[in-house]
Every structure is written in structure tokens, then in C-alpha cells.
Protein backbone atom coordinates (compact mmCIF):
# COMPACT_ATOMS: atom_id res chain seq x y z
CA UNK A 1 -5.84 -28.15 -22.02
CA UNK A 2 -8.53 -25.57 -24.00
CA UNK A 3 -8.23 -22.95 -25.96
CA UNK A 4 -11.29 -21.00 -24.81
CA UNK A 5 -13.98 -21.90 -22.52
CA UNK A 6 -16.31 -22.87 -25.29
CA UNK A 7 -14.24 -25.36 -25.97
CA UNK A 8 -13.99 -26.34 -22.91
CA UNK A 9 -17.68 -26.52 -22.21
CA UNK A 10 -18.32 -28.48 -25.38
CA UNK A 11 -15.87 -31.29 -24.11
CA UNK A 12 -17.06 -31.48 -20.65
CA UNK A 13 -20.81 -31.64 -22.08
CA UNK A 14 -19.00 -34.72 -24.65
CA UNK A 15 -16.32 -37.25 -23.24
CA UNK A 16 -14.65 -35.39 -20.24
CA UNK A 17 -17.39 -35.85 -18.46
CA UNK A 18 -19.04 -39.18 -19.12
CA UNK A 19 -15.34 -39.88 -18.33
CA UNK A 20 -15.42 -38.26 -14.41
CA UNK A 21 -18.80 -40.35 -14.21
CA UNK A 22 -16.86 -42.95 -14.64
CA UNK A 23 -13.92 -41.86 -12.72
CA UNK A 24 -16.70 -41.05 -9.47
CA UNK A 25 -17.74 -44.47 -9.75
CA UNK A 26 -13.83 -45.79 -9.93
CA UNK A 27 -13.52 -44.17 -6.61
CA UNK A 28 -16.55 -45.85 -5.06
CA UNK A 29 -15.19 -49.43 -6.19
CA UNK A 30 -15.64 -50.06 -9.33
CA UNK A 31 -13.59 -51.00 -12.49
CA UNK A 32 -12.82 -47.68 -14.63
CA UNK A 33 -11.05 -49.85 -17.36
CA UNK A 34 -9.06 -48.84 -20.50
CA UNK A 35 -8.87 -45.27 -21.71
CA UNK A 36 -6.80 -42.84 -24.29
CA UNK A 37 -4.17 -41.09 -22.33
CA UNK A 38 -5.59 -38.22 -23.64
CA UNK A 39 -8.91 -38.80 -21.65
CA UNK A 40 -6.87 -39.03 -18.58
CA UNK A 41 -4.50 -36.06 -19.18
CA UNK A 42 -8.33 -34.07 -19.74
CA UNK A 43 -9.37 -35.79 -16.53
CA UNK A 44 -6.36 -34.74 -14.60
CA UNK A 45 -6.18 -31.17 -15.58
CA UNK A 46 -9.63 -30.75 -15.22
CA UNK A 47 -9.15 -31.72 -11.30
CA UNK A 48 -6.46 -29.93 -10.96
CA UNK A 49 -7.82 -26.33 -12.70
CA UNK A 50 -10.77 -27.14 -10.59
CA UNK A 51 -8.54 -27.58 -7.60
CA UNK A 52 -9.52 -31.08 -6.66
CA UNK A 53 -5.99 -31.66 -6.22
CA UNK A 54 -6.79 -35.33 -3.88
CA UNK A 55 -9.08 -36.70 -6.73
CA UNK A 56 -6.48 -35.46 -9.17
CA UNK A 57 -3.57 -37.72 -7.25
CA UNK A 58 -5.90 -40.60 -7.26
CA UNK A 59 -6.66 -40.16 -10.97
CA UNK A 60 -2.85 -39.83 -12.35
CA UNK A 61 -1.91 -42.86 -9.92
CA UNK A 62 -4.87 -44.44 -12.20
CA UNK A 63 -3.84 -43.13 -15.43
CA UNK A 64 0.48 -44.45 -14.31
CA UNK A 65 -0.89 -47.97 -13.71
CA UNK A 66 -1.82 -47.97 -17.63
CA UNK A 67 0.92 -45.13 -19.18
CA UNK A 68 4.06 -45.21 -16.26
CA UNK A 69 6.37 -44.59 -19.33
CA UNK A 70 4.58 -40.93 -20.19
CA UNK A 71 6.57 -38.26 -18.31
CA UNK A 72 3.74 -36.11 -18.60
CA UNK A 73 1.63 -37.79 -16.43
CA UNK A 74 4.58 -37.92 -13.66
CA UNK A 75 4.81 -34.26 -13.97
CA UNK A 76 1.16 -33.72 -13.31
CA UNK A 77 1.27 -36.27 -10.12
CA UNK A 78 4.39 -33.71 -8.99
CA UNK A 79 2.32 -30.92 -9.32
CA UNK A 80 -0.93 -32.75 -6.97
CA UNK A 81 1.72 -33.54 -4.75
CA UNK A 82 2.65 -30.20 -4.41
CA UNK A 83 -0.95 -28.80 -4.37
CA UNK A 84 -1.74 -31.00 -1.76
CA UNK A 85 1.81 -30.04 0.57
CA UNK A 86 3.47 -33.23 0.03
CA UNK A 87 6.41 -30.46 -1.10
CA UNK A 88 9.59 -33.20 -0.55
CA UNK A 89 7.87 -35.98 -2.43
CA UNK A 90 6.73 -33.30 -5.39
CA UNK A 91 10.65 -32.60 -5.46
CA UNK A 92 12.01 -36.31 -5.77
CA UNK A 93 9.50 -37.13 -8.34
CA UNK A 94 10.70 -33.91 -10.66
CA UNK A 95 14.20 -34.55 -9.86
CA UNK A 96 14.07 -38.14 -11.14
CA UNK A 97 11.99 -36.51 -13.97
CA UNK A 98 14.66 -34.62 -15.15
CA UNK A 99 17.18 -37.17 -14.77
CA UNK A 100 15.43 -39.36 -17.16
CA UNK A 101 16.33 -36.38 -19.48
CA UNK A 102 13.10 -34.15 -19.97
CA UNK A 103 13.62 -30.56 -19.44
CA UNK A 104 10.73 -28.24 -20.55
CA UNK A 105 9.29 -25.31 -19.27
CA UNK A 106 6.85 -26.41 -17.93
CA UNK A 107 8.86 -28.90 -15.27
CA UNK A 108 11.38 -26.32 -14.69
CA UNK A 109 8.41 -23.85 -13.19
CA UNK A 110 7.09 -26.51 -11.38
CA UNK A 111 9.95 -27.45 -9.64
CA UNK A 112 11.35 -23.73 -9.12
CA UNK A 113 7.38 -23.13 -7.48
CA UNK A 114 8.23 -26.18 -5.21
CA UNK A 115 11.42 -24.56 -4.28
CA UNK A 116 9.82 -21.34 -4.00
CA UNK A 117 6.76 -23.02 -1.07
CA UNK A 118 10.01 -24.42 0.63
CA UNK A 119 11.46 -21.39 0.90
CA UNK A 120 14.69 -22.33 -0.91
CA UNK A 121 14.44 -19.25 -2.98
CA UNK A 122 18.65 -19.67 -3.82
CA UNK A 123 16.91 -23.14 -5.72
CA UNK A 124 13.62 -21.40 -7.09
CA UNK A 125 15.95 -18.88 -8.46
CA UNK A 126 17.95 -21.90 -10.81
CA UNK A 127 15.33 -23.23 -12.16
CA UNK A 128 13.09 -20.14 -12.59
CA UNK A 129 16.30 -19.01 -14.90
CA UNK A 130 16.30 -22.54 -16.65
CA UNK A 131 12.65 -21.80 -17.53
CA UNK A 132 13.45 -18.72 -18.94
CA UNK A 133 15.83 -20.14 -21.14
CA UNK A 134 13.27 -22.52 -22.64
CA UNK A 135 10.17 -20.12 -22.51
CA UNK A 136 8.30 -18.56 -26.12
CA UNK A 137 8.78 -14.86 -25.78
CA UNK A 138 4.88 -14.43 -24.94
CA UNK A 139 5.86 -16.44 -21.69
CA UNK A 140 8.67 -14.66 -20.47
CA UNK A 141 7.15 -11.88 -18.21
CA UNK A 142 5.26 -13.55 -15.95
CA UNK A 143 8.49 -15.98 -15.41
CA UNK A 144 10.79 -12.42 -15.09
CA UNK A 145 7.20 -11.72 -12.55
CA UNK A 146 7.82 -15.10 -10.43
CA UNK A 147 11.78 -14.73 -10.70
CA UNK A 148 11.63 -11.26 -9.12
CA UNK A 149 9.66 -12.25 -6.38
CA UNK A 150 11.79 -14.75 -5.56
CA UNK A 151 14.48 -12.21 -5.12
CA UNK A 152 12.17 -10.36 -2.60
CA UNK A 153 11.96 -13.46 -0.54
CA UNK A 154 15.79 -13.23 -0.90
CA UNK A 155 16.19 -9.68 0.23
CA UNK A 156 17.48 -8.41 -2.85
CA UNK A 157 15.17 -5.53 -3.91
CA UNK A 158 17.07 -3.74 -6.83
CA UNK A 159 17.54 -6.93 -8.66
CA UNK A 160 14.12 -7.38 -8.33
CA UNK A 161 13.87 -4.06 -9.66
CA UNK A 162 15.87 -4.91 -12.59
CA UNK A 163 14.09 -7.94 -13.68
CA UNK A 164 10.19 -6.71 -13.17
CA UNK A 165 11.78 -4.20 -15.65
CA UNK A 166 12.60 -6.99 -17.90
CA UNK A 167 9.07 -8.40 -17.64
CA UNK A 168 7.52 -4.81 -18.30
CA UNK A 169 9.41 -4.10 -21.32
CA UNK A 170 8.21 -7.81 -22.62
CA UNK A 171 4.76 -6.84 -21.82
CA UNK A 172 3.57 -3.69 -20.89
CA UNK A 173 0.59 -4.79 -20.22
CA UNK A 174 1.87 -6.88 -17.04
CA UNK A 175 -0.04 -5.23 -14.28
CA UNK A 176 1.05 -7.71 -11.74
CA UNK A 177 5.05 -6.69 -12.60
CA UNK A 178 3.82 -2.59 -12.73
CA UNK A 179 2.20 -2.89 -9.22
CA UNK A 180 5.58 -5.02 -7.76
CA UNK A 181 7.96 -2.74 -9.21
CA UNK A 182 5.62 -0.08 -6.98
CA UNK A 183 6.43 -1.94 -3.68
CA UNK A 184 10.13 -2.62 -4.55
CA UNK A 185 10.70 1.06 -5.17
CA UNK A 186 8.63 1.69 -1.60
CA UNK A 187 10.40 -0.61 0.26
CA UNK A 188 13.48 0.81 -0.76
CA UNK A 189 12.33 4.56 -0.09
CA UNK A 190 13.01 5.46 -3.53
CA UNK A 191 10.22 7.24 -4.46
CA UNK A 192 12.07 9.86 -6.76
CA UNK A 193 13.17 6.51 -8.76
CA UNK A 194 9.43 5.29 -8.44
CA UNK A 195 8.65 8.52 -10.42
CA UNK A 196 11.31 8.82 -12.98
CA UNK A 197 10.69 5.36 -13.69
CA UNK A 198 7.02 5.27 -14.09
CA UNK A 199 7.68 8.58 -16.24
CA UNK A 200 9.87 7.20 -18.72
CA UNK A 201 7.56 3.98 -18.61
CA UNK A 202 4.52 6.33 -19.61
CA UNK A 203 6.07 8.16 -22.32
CA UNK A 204 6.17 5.15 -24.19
CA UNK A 205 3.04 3.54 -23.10
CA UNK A 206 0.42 6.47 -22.11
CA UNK A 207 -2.54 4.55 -22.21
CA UNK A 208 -1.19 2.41 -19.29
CA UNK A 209 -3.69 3.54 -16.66
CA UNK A 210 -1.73 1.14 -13.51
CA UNK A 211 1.29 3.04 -14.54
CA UNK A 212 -0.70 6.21 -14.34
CA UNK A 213 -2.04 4.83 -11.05
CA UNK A 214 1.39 4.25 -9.75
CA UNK A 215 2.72 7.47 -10.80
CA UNK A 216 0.39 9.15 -8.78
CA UNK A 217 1.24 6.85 -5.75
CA UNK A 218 4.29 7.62 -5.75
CA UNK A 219 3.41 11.54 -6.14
CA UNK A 220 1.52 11.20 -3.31
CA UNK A 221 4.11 9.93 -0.81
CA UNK A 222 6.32 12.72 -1.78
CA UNK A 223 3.33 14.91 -0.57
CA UNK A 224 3.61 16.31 -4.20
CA UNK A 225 -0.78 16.40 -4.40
CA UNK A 226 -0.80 18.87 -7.46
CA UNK A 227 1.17 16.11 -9.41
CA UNK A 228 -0.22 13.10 -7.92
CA UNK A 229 -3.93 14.33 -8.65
CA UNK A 230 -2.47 15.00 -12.51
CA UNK A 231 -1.52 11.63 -12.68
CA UNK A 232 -4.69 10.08 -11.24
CA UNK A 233 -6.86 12.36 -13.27
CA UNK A 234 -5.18 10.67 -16.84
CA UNK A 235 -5.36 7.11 -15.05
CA UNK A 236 -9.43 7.46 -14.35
CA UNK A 237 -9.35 9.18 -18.24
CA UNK A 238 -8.52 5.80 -19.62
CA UNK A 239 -9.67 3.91 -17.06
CA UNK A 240 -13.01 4.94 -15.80
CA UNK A 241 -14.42 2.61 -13.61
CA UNK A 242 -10.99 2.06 -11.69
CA UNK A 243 -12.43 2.79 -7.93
CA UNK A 244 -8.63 2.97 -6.42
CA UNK A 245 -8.14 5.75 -8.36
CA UNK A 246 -10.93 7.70 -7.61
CA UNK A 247 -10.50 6.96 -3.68
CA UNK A 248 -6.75 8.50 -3.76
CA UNK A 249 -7.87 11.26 -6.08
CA UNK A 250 -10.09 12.09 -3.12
CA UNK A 251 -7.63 11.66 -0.35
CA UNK A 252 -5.09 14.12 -2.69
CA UNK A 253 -7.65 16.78 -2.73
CA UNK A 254 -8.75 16.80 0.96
CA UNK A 255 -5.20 17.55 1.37
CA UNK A 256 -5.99 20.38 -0.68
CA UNK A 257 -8.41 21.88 0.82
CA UNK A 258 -10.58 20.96 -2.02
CA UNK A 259 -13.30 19.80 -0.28
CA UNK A 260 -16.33 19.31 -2.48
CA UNK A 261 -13.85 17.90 -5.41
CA UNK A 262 -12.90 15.23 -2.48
CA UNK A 263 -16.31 14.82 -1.67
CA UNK A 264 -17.34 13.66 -5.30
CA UNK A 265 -14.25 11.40 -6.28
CA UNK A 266 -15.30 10.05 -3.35
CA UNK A 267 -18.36 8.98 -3.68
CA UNK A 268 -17.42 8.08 -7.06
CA UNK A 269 -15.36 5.77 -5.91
CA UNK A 270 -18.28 3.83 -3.93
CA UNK A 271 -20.45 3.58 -6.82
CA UNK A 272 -18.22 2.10 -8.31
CA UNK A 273 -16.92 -0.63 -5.49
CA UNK A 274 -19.75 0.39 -3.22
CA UNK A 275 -19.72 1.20 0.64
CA UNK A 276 -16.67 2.02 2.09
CA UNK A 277 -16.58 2.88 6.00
CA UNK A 278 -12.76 5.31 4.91
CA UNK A 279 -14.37 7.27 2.17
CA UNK A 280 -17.70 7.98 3.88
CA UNK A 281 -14.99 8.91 6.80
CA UNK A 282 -13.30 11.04 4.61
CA UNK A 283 -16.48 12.35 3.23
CA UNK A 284 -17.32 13.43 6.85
CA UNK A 285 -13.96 15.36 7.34
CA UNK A 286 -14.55 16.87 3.82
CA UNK A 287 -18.00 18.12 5.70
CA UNK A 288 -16.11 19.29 8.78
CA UNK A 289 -14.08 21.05 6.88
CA UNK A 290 -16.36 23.38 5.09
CA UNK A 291 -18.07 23.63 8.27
CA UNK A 292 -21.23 21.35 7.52
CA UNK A 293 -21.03 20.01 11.04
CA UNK A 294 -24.41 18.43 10.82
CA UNK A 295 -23.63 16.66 8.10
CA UNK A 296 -20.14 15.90 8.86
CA UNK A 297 -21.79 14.40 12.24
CA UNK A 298 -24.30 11.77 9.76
CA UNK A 299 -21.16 10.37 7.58
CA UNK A 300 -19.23 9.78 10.35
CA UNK A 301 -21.86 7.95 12.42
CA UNK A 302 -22.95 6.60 9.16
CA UNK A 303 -19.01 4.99 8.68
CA UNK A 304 -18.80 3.69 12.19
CA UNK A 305 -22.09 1.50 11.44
CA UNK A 306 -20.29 -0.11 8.74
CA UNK A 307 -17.25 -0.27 10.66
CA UNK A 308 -17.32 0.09 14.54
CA UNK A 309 -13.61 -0.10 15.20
CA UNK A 310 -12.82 2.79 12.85
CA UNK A 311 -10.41 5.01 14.91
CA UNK A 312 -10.92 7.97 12.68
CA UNK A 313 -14.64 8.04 12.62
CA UNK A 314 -14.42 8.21 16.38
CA UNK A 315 -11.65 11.30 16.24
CA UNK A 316 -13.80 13.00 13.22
CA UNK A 317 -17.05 12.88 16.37
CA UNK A 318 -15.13 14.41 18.44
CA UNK A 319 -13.43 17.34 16.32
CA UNK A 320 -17.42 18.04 15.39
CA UNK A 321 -18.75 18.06 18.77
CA UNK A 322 -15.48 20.07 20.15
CA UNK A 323 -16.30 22.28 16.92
CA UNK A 324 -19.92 22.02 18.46
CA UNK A 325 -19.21 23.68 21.80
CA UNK A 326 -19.31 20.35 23.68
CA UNK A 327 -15.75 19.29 24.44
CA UNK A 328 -16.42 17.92 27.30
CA UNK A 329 -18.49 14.95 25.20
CA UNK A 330 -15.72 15.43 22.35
CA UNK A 331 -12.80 14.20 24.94
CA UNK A 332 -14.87 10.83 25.13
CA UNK A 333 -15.01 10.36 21.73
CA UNK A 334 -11.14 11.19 21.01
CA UNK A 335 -10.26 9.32 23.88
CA UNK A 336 -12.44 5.99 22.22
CA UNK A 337 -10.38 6.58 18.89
CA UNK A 338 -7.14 6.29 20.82
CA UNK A 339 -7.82 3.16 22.45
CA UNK A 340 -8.39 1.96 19.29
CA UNK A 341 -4.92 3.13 17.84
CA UNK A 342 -2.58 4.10 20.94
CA UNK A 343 0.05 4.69 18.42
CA UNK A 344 -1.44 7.55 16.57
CA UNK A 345 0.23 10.84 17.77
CA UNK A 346 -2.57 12.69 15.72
CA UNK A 347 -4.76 11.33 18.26
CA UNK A 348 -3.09 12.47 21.42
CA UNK A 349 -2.39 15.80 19.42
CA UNK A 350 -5.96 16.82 18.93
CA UNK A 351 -6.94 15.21 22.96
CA UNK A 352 -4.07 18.03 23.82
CA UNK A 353 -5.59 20.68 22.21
CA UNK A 354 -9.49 19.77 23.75
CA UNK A 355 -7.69 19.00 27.38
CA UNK A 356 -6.00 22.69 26.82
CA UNK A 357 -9.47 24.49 25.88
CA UNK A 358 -11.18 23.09 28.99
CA UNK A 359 -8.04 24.37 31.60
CA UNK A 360 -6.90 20.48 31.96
CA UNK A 361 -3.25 21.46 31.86
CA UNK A 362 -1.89 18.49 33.48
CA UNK A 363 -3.86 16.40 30.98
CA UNK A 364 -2.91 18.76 28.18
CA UNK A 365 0.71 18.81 28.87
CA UNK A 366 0.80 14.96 29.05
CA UNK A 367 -0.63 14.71 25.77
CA UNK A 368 1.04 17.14 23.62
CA UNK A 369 4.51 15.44 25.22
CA UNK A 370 2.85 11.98 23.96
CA UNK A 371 2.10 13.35 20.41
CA UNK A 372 5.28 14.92 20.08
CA UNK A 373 7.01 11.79 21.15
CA UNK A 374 5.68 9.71 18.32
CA UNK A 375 6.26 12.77 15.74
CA UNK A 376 8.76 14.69 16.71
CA UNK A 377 9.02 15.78 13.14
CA UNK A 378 5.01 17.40 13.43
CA UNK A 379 5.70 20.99 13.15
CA UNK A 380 2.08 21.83 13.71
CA UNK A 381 2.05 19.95 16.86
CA UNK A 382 5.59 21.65 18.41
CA UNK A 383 4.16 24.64 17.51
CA UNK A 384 0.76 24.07 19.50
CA UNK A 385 2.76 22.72 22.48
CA UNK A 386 5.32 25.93 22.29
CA UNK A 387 2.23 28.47 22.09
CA UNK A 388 0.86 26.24 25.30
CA UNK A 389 4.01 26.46 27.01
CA UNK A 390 4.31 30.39 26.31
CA UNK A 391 1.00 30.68 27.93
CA UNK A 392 2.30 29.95 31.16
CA UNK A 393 6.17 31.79 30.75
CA UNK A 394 8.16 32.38 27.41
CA UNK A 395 11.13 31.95 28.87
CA UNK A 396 10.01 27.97 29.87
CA UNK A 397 8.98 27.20 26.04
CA UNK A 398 12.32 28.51 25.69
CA UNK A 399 13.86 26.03 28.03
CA UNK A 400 12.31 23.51 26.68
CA UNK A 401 12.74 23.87 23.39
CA UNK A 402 16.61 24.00 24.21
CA UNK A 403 16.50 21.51 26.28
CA UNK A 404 15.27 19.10 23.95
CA UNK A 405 16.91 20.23 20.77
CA UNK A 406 18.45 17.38 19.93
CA UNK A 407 14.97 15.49 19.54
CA UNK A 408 13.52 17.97 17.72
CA UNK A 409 16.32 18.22 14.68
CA UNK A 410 13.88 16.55 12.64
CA UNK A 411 11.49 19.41 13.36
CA UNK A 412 12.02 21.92 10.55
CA UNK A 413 10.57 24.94 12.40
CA UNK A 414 12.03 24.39 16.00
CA UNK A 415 14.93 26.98 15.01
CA UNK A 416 12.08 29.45 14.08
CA UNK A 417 9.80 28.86 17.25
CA UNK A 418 13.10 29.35 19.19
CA UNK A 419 13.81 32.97 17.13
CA UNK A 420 9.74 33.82 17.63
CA UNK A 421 10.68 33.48 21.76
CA UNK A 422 13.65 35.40 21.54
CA UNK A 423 12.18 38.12 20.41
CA UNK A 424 9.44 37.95 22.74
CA UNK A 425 11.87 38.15 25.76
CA UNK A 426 13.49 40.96 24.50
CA UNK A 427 16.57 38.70 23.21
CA UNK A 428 16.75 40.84 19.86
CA UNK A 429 20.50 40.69 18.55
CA UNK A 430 20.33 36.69 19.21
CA UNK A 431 16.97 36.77 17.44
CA UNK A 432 18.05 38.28 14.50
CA UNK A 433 21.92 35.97 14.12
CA UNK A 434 19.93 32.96 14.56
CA UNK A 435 17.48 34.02 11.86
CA UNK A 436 20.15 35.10 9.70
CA UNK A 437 21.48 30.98 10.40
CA UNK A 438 18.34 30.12 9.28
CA UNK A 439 17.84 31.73 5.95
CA UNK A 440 20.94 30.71 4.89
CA UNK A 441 20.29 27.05 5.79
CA UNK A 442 16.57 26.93 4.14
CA UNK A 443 14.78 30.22 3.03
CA UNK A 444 11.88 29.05 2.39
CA UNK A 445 11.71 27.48 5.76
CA UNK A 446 13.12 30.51 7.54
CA UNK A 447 10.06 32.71 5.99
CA UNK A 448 7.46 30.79 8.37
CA UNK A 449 8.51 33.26 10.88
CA UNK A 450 6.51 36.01 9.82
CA UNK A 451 3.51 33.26 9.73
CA UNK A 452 4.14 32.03 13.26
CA UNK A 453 4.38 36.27 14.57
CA UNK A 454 3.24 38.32 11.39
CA UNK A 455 3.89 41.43 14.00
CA UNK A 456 7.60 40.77 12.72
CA UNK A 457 6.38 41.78 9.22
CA UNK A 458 6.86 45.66 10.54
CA UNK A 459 10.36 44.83 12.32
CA UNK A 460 12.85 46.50 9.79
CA UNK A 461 16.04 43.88 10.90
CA UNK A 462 14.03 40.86 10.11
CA UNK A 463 12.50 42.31 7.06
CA UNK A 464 15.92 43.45 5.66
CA UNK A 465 17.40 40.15 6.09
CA UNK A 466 14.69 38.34 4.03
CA UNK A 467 14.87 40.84 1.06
């Protein structure tokens, strides 16, 4: 093996490769003759770095006609076999490998990645563990890497956990074992662990712009966007040309509201890993948002070019020509994003709300129930759907919203929509008890009452209660 790739030039320029000449012509017929087993172990790992792994099983069956007592040489036809899925022969050959009393590293990974493409990850585990026992500290955290994803394949996500922590605190420079302890904690849901983790992590390693990175992932799923953009802001600090970065900074401040700050960490983001069909998207909504319609209207046709099937472009057309006065030609356009993701209760949200603005009740009604069926847990949608519902009687939101309180538990504000109708039907005293509940459940929550009906700012009882 080389050093550097100078080295590696100069001996491919010198012997290696007047030796593959010769080794090109031994395939076509002729005699290769005698060599140094050290010009067939550079032969051989040439092939295989190169991933000629067929020329490379052909060449080590070569070089064990003239050296069949070099072990080395039985490991490296184990590891063509294996390249080239002959997985239970790779196996036998390192088994009787090791029985003949050789145990280095080097086998032991070989044999635990054999395991590991048979998905035996019980037997990848063993010898993964083996290697770690004979592996120069400088090796060990990409072995702890390979080990812990072994016990993903097993199911067993905190002592996966535990070990890429192992690898990290033998290198913290490991950005393959920073990124996997990111999934493990995601996959598990822990996301407050994610962040004290990545915290402690940083305190001793604050130049570590993927831990940075992850931070700010992690910030970001907990909808925390003041701390997420904090931590992306000191990742792209040390890290400059990092384009992830930039694109989630953007995506934090859209949801914001700060538009033009989106608007340039996106585009930052492109010029650094060019076109993107999401971020010139995004950059549309950004547009929509500060009412730029026109141009909103040129990024997201401009996105759709590069990427025809892009649900969101489609919905952004149709919020701008619905913003445009033409919602009529903005149903179309919503209604072409949600073929292309029937799933999306956004979707069938914002259809609702253009089916409601042209009298379409029928077709409103169906989608708001559709929406709300895939988010129950959307409090802006239940809110839209109980102001639609109130258009038509009070006392039937009402109904409704009883009726189906057991589906919307996960709603936080379906207690307060419930008070707001109350009140409007004259219910007062229950109003004001359920309101009362409320506060004392979640204050903070309860106070979105005087948002929904900011009439109920001047009603003394409800203004007592929440001093």
C-alpha cells in the first residue's frame, strides 16, 4: 500500500505497471512468470483500490500458485471474493485463515464486513469487537463507526448511541460518527438528548462546524428557529462554504418571517452547490410573502423547470394567482400539487380555503375534513374549518367540535375555539369555567383566546381570570 499518492504515482509510472502489462497479457494467454510477492501484493491492491475486483481474483489465484503459504495473499482473495458477492466462500476462506492461527485487524474487519453484507449482524458484532481489541488507537473510531452501525441493523439504537460516543471522543473529527449519532437520536425522538449532547460535545470542541450543523438540526425539529439559526450561523462562521448550512439557515428564517434574510442564505446556498429546484421554491414563497407576487410567480415557474414534479412549486402558483384575484386558475394549480402528494394535508388545507372563497361549500367542507384528518394536531387549520362552520350556525361548529373531541386532543386550541363559541351563543358562565380549566392546564395556551376574538379583551370575567 502508499503512503501518499505521489508515491503512488511514482510506482505505477516504475514497476507496478510494467507489471499489469504483463499481468493484461497473462490474461490473454501468455506466461506472466516469476515475480517478488511484493509485486503481486502491489498488483492486487492496486485492482482492488481500483475496484477491479474479477482481475484482482484472477491475479491472487496467480500470485497462490507461486506463494500458497503467505496468509496475506489468502486474505486479499477473501476480500475479492467478497467484493465480487461470493459472501459464503469469502467466509470459509477467513475462517480457515484464522484457524491456521493469524488474527490481525485487518482479517477480523474483513470477516465482521462479510458478516455485516450477510446480515448476521449478532456475527459482525464479534469480530468487529475482536478488531477493536487489536486496533492502534488512531484506528479505533471508525471501527466504534462500523460497530455502531451494526447495532442499527440490530435494532439497538442507544447502544449505538453509546459507542458513536466512543468513536467521537477518539476523534472528534469523525464526521461520519457526528452525523450517525444525529439519526440515532432522531430515530429515537430524542431530540432534547440530540441537543444536550451536541452541547456538551461543542463546549469542548467549538470549532466542530458538523456538530454546529447538528445542533441546529436538532433546534430545528424542536421548532426552536431562534436557537437553531444561532447554531447554524457559528457552523457557516467556521465553515463557509458548507451549502447545507446555508439552505436550513434559510428554511429557519422563512419560518421567521424573515424573508429577505431567507432569501439570501438561500441563494447562498446555490452558489455554493448551485441550482436547487427547493431553494428557488423557497425563494418564491420568501417573494409571496413580502408580497412580490410577480416575482414570487418567476421562481416558482423557474423551480418547476428544473423540477416538474415539485408539489410545492405547484401549491406556491396557486397561493400567487389566488393572491392574484384568479382562484378559479389557482384551484388547478393546488389541485396539480396534490396529485403529486395526496398525503399532504397542507395541500387540501389551502384547496379548502380557495373552494370556500369561491362559495364551493361542498368542495370546501370535504377538504378542510381531509386536511384535518391527516393533522388533526393543525391548529390553524381547525381554526379555519371552525370559522367556516360558524358561518353557516355557531351552534353546528359547536357540535362538531364536541362531537369529535376525542380526535382533536392533540389539537391544543380546540378547548379555546369551543370557549370562543360559547360565548358567541350566549353560553357565558360555561364560557368562563371552561376558560378558567384552561388557564390552569396551559396559560400560555389559554391566552390565544383573546387572539382568536380580541372583542373578549373588553369582557371584565375573562380579563380578570388572566391577570
Amino acid at each position: 500500500m502508499f503512503d501518499d499518492d505521489e508515491e503512488q504515482n511514482e510506482f505505477f509510472e516504475g514497476p507496478l505497471k510494467e507489471d499489469l502489462e504483463k499481468f493484461e497479457a497473462f490474461l490473454k494467454g501468455e506466461v506472466i512468470g516469476f515475480l517478488d510477492s511484493d509485486r503481486w501484493e502491489a498488483m492486487i491492491d492496486h485492482l482492488l483500490i481500483g475496484g477491479h475486483y474479477t482481475k484482482a481474483l484472477f491475479c491472487v489465484d496467480e500470485a497462490l500458485t507461486q506463494f500458497s503459504y503467505k496468509p496475506l495473499f489468502k486474505l486479499r482473495k477473501a476480500q475479492a471474493l467478497s467484493a465480487t458477492g461470493k459472501l459464503k466462500e469469502s467466509i470459509h476462506l477467513l475462517t480457515e485463515i484464522e484457524r491456521e492461527g493469524l488474527q490481525s485487524m485487518e482479517l477480523m474487519l474483513t470477516k465482521a464486513s462479510v458478516f455485516s453484507q450477510l446480515k448476521d449482524a449478532k456475527n459482525a458484532i464479534k469480530y468487529f469487537k475482536i478488531a477493536l481489541s487489536e486496533a492502534a488507537p488512531e484506528d479505533r473510531d471508525e471501527i466504534y463507526l462500523d460497530l455502531s452501525m451494526e447495532y442499527q441493523n440490530n435494532g439497538d439504537y442507544q447502544l449505538a448511541i453509546n459507542i458513536l460516543k466512543e468513536a467521537i471522543a477518539a476523534n472528534p473529527n469523525n464526521e461520519g460518527a457526528i452525523y450517525e449519532l444525529a439519526f440515532c437520536y432522531d430515530y429515537l425522538g430524542a431530540t432534547q438528548k440530540s441537543i444536550d449532547c451536541y452541547s456538551k460535545f461543542i463546549d469542548d470542541n467549538p470549532y466542530s462546524f458538523t456538530a454546529w450543523y447538528n445542533l441546529g438540526n436538532a433546534y430545528s425539529k424542536k421548532e426552536n428557529y431562534e436557537k437553531a439559526v444561532w447554531a447554524y450561523d457559528y457552523c457557516v462562521l467556521i465553515n463557509s462554504e458548507f451549502g447545507p448550512a446555508y439552505f436550513n439557515l434559510g428554511h429557519n428564517n422563512l419560518s421567521l418571517n424573515r424573508y429577505t434574510k431567507a432569501i439570501e442564505c438561500f441563494e447562498r446556498c446555490m452558489e455554493i452547490d448551485g441550482e436547487d429546484p427547493i431553494a428557488i421554491s423557497y425563494i418564491g414563497e420568501c417573494h409571496e410573502q413580502l408580497n412580490e407576487l410577480d416575482l414570487a410567480r418567476k421562481y416558482y415557474q423557474r423551480s418547476l423547470e428544473l423540477a416538474p414534479m415539485l408539489p410545492d412549486a405547484w401549491l406556491g402558483l396557486g397561493i400567487v394567482e389566488d393572491l392574484d384575484g384568479k382562484t378559479k386558475e389557482a384551484i388547478v394549480l393546488i389541485c396539480k400539487a396534490l396529485e403529486l402528494d395526496p398525503e399532504n394535508a397542507s395541500i387540501y388545507h389551502v384547496l379548502a380555503g380557495a373552494y370556500e372563497k369561491i362559495g364551493e361549500v361542498e368542495h370546501a367542507d370535504e377538504n378542510y375534513l381531509k386536511s384535518l384528518a391527516l393533522e388533526p394536531h393543525d391548529t390553524e387549520s381547525l381554526l379555519n374549518y371552525v370559522n367556516f362552520l360558524s358561518e353557516t350556525s355557531p351552534q353546528y361548529a359547536l357540535d362538531y367540535l364536541r362531537e369529535n373531541r376525542e380526535a382533536y386532543l392533540v389539537n391544543p386550541i380546540h378547548k379555546i375555539l369551543e370557549i370562543n363559541l360559547l360565548w358567541i351563543l350566549g353560553q357565558s358562565k360555561e364560557a368562563i369555567v371552561l376558560f378558567k380549566d384552561c388557564l390552569a392546564i396551559d396559560r400560555g395556551n389559554a391566552m390565544v383566546l383573546f387572539e382568536i376574538n380580541p372583542a373578549l379583551k373588553n369582557v371584565s370575567e375573562f380579563v380578570l381570570l388572566a391577570d
